[in-house]
C-alpha atoms as a PDB file:
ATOM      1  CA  UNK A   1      -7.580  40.299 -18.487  1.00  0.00           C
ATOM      2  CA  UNK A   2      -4.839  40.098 -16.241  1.00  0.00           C
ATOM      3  CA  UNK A   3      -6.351  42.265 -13.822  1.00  0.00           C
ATOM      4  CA  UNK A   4      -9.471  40.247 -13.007  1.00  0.00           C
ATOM      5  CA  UNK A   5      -7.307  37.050 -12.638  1.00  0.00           C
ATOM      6  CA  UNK A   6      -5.549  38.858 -10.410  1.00  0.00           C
ATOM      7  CA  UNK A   7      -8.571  40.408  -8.187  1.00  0.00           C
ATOM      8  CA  UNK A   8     -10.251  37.274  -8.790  1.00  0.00           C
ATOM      9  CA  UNK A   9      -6.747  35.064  -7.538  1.00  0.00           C
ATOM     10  CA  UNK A  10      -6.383  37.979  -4.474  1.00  0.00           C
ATOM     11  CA  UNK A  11     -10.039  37.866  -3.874  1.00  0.00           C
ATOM     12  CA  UNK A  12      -9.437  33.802  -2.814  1.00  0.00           C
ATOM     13  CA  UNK A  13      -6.276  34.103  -1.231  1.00  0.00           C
ATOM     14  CA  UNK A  14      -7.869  36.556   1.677  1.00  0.00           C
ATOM     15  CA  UNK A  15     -10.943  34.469   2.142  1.00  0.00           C
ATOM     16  CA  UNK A  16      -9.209  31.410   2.327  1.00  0.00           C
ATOM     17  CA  UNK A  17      -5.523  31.750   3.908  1.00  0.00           C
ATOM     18  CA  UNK A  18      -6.065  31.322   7.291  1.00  0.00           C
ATOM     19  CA  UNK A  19      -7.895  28.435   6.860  1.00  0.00           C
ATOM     20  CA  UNK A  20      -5.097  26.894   5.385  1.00  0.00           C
ATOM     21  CA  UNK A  21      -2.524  27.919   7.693  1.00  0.00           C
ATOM     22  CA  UNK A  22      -4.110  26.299   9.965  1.00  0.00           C
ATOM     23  CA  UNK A  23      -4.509  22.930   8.430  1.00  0.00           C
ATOM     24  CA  UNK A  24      -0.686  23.469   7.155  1.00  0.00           C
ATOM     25  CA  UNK A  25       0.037  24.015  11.332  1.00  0.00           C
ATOM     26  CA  UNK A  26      -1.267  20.965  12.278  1.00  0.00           C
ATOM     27  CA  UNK A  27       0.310  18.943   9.483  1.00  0.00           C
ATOM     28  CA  UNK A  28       3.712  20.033   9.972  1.00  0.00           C
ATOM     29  CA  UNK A  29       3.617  21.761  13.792  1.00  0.00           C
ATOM     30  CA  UNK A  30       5.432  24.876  13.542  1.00  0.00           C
ATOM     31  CA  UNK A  31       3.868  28.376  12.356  1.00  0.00           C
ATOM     32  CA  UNK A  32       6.344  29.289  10.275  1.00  0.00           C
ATOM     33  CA  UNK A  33       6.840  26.383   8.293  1.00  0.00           C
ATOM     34  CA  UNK A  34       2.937  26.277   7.720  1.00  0.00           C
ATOM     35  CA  UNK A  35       3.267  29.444   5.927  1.00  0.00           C
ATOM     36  CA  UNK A  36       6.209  28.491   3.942  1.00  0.00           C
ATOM     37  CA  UNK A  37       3.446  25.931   2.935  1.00  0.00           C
ATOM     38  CA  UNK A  38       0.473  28.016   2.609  1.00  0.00           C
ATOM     39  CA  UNK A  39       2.845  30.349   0.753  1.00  0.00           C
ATOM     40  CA  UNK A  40       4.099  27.060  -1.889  1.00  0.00           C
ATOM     41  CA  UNK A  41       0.529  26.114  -2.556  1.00  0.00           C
ATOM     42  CA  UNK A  42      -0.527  29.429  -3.139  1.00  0.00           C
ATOM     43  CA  UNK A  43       2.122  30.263  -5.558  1.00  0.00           C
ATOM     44  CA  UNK A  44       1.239  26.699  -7.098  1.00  0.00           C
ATOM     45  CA  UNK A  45      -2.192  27.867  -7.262  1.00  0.00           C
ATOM     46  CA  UNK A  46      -1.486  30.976  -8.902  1.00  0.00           C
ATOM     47  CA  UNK A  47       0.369  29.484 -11.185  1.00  0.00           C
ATOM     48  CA  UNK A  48      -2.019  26.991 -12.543  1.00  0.00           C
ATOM     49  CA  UNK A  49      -4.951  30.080 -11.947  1.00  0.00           C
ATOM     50  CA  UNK A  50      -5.932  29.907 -15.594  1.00  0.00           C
ATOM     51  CA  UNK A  51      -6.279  26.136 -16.342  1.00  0.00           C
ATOM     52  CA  UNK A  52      -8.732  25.317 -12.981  1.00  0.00           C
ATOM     53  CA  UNK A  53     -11.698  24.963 -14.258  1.00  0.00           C
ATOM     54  CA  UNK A  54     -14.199  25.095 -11.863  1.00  0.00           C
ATOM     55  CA  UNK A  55     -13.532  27.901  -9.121  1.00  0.00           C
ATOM     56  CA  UNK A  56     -16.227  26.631  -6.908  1.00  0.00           C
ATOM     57  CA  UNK A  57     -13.973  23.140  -6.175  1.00  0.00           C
ATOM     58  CA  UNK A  58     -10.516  25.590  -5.433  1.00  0.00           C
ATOM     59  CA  UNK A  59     -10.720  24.335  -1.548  1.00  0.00           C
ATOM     60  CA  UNK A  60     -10.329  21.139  -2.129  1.00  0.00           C
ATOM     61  CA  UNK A  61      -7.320  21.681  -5.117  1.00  0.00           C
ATOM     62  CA  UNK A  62      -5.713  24.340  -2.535  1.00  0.00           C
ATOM     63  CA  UNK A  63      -5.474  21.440   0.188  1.00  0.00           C
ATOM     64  CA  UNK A  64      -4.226  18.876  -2.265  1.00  0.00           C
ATOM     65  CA  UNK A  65      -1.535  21.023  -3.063  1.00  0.00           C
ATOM     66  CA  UNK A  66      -1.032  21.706   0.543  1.00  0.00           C
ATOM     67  CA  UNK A  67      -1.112  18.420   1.626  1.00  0.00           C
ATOM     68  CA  UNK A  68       1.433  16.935  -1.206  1.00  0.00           C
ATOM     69  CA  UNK A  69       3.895  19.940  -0.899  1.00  0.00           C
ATOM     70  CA  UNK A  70       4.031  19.241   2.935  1.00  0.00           C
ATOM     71  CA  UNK A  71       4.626  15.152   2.079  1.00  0.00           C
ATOM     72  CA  UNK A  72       6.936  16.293  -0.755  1.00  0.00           C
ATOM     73  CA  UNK A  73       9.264  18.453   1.238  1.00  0.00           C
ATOM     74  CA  UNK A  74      11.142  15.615   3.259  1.00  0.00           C
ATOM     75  CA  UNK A  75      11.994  14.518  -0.345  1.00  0.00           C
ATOM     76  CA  UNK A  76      13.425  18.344  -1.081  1.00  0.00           C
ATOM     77  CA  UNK A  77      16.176  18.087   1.602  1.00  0.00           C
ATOM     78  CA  UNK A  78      15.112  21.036   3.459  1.00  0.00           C
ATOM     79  CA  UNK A  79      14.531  18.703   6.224  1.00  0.00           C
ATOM     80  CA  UNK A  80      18.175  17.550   6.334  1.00  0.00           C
ATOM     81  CA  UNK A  81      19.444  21.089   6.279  1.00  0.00           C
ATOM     82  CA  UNK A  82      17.018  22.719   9.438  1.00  0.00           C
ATOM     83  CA  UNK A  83      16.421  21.277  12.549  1.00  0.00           C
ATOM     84  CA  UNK A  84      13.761  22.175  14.778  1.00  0.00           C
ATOM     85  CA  UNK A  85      13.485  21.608  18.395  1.00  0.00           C
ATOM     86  CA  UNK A  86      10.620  20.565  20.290  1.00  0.00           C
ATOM     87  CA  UNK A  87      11.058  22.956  23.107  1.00  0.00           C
ATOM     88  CA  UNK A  88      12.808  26.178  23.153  1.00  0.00           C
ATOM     89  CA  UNK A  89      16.394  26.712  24.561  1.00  0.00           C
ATOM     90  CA  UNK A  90      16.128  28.981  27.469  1.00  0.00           C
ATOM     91  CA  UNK A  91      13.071  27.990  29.473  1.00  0.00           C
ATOM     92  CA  UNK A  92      11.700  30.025  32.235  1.00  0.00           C
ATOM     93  CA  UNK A  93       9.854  28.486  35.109  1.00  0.00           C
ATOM     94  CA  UNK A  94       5.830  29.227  34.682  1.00  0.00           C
ATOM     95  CA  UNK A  95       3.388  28.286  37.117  1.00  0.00           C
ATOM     96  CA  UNK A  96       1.781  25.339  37.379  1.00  0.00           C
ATOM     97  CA  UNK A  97      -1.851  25.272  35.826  1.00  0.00           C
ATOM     98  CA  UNK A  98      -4.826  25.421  38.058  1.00  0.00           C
ATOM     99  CA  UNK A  99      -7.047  22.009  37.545  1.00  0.00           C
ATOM    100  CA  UNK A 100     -10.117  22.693  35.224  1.00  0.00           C
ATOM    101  CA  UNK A 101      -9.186  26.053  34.196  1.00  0.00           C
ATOM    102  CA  UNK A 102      -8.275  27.495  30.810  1.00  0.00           C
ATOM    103  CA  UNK A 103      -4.695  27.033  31.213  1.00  0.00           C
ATOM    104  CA  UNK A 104      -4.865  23.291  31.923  1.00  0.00           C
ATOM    105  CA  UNK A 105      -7.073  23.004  28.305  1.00  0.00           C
ATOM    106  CA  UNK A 106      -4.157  25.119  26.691  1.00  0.00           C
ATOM    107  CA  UNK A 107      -1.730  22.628  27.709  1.00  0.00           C
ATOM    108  CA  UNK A 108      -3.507  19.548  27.069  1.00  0.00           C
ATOM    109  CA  UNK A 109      -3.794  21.476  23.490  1.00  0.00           C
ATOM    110  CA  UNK A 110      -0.223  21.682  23.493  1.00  0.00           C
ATOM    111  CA  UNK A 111       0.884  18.647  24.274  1.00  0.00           C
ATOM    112  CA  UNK A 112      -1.874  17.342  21.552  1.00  0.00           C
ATOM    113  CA  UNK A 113      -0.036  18.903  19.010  1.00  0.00           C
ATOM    114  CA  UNK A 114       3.807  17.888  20.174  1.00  0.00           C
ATOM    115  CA  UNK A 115       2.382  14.696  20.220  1.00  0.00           C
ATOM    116  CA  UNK A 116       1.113  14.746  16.425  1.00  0.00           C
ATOM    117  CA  UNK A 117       3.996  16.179  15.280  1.00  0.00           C
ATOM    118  CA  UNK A 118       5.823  12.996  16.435  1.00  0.00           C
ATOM    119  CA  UNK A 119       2.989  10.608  14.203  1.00  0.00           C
ATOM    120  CA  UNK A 120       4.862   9.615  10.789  1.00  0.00           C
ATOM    121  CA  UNK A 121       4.175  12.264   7.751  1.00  0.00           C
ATOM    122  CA  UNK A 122       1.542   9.992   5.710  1.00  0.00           C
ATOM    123  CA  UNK A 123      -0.515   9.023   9.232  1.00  0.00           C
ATOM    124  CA  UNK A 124      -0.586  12.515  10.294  1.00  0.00           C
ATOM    125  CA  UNK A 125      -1.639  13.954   6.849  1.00  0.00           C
ATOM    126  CA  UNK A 126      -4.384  11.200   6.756  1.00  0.00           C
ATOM    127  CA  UNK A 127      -5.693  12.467  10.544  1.00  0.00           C
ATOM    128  CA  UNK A 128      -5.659  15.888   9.423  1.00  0.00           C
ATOM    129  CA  UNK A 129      -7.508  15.014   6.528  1.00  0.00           C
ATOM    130  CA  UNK A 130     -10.080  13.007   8.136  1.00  0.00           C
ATOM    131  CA  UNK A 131     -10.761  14.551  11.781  1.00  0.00           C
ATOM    132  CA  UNK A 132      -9.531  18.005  11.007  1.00  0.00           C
ATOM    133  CA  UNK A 133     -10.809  19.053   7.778  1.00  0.00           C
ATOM    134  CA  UNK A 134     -13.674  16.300   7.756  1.00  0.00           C
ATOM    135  CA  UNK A 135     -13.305  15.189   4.823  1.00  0.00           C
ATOM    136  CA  UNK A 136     -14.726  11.091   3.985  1.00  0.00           C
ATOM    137  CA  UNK A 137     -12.363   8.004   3.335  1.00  0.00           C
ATOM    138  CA  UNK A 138     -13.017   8.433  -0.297  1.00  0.00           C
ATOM    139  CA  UNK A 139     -12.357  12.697  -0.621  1.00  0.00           C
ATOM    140  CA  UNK A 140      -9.087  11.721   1.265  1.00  0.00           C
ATOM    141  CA  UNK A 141      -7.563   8.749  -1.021  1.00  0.00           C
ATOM    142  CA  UNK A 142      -8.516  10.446  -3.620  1.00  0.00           C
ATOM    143  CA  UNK A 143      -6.696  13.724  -2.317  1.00  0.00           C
ATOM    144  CA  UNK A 144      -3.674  11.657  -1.075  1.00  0.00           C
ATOM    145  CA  UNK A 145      -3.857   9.229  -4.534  1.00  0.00           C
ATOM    146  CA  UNK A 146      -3.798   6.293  -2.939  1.00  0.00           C
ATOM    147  CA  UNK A 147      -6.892   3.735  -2.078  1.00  0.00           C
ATOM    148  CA  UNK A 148      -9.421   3.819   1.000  1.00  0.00           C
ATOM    149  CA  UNK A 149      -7.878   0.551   2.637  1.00  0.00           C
ATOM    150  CA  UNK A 150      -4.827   2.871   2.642  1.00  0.00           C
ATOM    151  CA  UNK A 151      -6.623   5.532   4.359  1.00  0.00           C
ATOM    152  CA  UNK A 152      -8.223   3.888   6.676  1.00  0.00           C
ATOM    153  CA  UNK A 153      -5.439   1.638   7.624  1.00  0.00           C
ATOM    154  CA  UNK A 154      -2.962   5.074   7.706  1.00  0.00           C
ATOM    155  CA  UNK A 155      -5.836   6.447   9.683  1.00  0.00           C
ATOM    156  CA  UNK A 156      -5.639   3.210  12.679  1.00  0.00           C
ATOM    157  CA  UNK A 157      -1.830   3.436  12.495  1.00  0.00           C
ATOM    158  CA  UNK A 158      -1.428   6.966  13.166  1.00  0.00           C
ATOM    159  CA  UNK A 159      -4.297   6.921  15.925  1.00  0.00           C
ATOM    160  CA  UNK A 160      -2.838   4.415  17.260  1.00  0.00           C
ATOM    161  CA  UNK A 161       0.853   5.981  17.352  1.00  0.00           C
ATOM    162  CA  UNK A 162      -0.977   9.376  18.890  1.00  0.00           C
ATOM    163  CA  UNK A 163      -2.596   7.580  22.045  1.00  0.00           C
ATOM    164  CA  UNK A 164       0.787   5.901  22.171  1.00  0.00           C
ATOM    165  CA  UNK A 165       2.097   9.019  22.573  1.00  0.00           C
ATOM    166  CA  UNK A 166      -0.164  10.739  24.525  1.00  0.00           C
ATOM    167  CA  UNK A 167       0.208   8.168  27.304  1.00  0.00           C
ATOM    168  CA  UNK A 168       3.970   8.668  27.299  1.00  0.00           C
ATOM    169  CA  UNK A 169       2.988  12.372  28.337  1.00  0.00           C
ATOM    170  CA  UNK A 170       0.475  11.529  30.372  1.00  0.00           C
ATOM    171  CA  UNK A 171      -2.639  12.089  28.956  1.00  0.00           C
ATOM    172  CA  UNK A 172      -5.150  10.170  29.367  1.00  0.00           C
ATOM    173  CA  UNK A 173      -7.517   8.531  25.844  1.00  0.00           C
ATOM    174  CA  UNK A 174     -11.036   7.916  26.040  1.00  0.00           C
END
């Protein structure tokens, strides 16, 4: 028996890990703390493997998990013990990109995500939720716990704090 829950538990965690790593990226903004969150909610999942009921809905359990581990861990005082630097110590000079080419999308990408790393925790998890993974006003209260006014006001607050920051950068909104 413990076998198949095994396969069964291995079986998901191939199909589906990357796709979580890279929801966990954009919610907390550095690769290796996204797996030490893919790795949490996996081991949460594993854990709980034999009491989920319905297999078919595991997506949507795996990123609630995700998604309360990452707003939990502030609360776990890892945070106060490591911090991480927006930029890395010893910078090298690199060559300015060329306008319209793929370089100049990779840095606009870049300074997308240093910019959403700076949105509050709750706002951030609430864009991630909605224009990331998709999901409607209702799939992400009910996700987060919390009510749809919440979401969608979370939702204008944290857009609002990204264009804010964006334009500091300058980079242009439409």
């Amino acid at each position: 028996m413990r076998g198949n829950k095994d396969e069964a538990f291995a079986e998901y965690f191939v199909a589906r890990s990357d796709s979580m790593r890279g929801t966990a990226y954009l919610l907390c903004g550095d690769w290796h703390r996204a797996e030490d969150l893919v790795q949490a909610a996996f081991t949460k999942l594993y854990l709980a493997w034999d009491r989920v009921s319905r297999h078919e809905t595991l997506d949507g359990y795996v990123r609630q998990i995700l998604v309360r581990t990452f707003l939990d861990e502030r609360r776990l005082g890892w945070w106060r013990r490591v911090r991480l630097t927006p930029s890395l110590p010893d910078s090298g000079s690199v060559a300015p990109p060329v306008s319209g080419s793929v370089a100049n999308d990779s840095d606009d990408r870049l300074d997308l995500m240093a910019a959403l790393v700076t949105v509050p925790r709750r706002q951030r998890a609430v864009l991630i939720l909605r224009y990331w993974e998709d999901l409607s006003v209702e799939e992400t209260a009910a996700l987060l716990n919390c009510s749809a006014g919440t979401v969608k006001s979370q939702a204008a607050r944290g857009l609002a704090t990204l264009r804010t920051r964006l334009t500091l950068i300058g980079i242009e909104h439409s």
